[in-house]
Protein backbone atom coordinates (compact mmCIF):
# COMPACT_ATOMS: atom_id res chain seq x y z
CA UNK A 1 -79.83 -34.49 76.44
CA UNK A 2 -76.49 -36.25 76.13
CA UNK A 3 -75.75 -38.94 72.82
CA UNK A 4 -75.84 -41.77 75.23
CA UNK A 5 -79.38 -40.76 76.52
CA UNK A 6 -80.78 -40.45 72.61
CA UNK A 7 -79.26 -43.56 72.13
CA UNK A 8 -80.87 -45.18 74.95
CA UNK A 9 -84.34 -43.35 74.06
CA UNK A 10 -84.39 -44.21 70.80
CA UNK A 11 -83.94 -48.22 71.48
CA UNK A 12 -86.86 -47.94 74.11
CA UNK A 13 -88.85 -46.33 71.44
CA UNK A 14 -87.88 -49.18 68.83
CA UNK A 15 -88.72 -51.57 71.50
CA UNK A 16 -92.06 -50.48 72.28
CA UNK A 17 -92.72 -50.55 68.68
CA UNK A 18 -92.06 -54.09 68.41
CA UNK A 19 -93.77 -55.00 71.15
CA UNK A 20 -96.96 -53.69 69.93
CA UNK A 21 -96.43 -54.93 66.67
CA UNK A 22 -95.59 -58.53 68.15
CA UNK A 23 -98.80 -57.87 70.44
CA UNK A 24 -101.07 -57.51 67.28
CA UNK A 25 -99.78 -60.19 65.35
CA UNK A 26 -100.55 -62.51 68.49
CA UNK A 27 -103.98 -60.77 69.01
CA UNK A 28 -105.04 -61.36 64.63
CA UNK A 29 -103.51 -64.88 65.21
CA UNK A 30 -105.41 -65.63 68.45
CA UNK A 31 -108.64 -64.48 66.35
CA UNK A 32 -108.04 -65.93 63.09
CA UNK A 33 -107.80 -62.29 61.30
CA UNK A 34 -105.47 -61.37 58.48
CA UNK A 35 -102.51 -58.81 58.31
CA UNK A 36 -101.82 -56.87 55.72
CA UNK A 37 -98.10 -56.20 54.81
CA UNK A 38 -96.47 -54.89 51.76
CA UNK A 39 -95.02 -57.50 49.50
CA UNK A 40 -91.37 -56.55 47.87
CA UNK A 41 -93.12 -54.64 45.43
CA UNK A 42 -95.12 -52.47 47.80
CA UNK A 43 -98.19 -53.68 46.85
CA UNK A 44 -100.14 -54.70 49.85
CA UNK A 45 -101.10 -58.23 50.53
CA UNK A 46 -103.32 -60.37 53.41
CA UNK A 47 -101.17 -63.14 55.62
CA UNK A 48 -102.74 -64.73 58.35
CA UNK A 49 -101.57 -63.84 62.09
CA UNK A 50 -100.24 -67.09 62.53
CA UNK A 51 -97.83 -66.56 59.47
CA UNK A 52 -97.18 -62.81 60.56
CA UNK A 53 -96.12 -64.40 63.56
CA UNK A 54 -93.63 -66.58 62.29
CA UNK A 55 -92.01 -63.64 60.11
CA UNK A 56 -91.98 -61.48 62.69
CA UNK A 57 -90.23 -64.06 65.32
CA UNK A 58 -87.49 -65.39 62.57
CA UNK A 59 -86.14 -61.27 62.22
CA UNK A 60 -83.91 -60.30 64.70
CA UNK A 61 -85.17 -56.92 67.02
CA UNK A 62 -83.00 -54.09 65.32
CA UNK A 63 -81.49 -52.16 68.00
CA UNK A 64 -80.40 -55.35 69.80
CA UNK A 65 -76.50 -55.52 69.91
């Protein structure tokens, strides 16, 4: 397997990731359920899905040039 093919594996990877994780966030939001994320601490800490949502839709998707 040549560089550019990792390369190009790896983002499809990174993309499916974030498209499940966008997919659950919609999902808890639709239902009203809570996320749990790590605050800057690492502690772990409940947000609703609707606020999940907004986090995860002002980051940009890494791998995106």
């Amino acid at each position: 397997m040549s560089e550019e093919e990792r390369l190009k594996l790896g983002n499809k990877i990174i993309e499916g990731i974030w498209e499940a994780q966008r997919k659950l966030y919609e999902r808890k939001a639709r239902l009203g359920e809570p996320v749990v994320i790590a605050d800057e601490e690492g502690m772990p800490v409940e947000i609703s899905g609707e606020e999940a949502l907004r986090r995860f839709f002002g980051q940009e998707t890494p791998g995106k040039d």
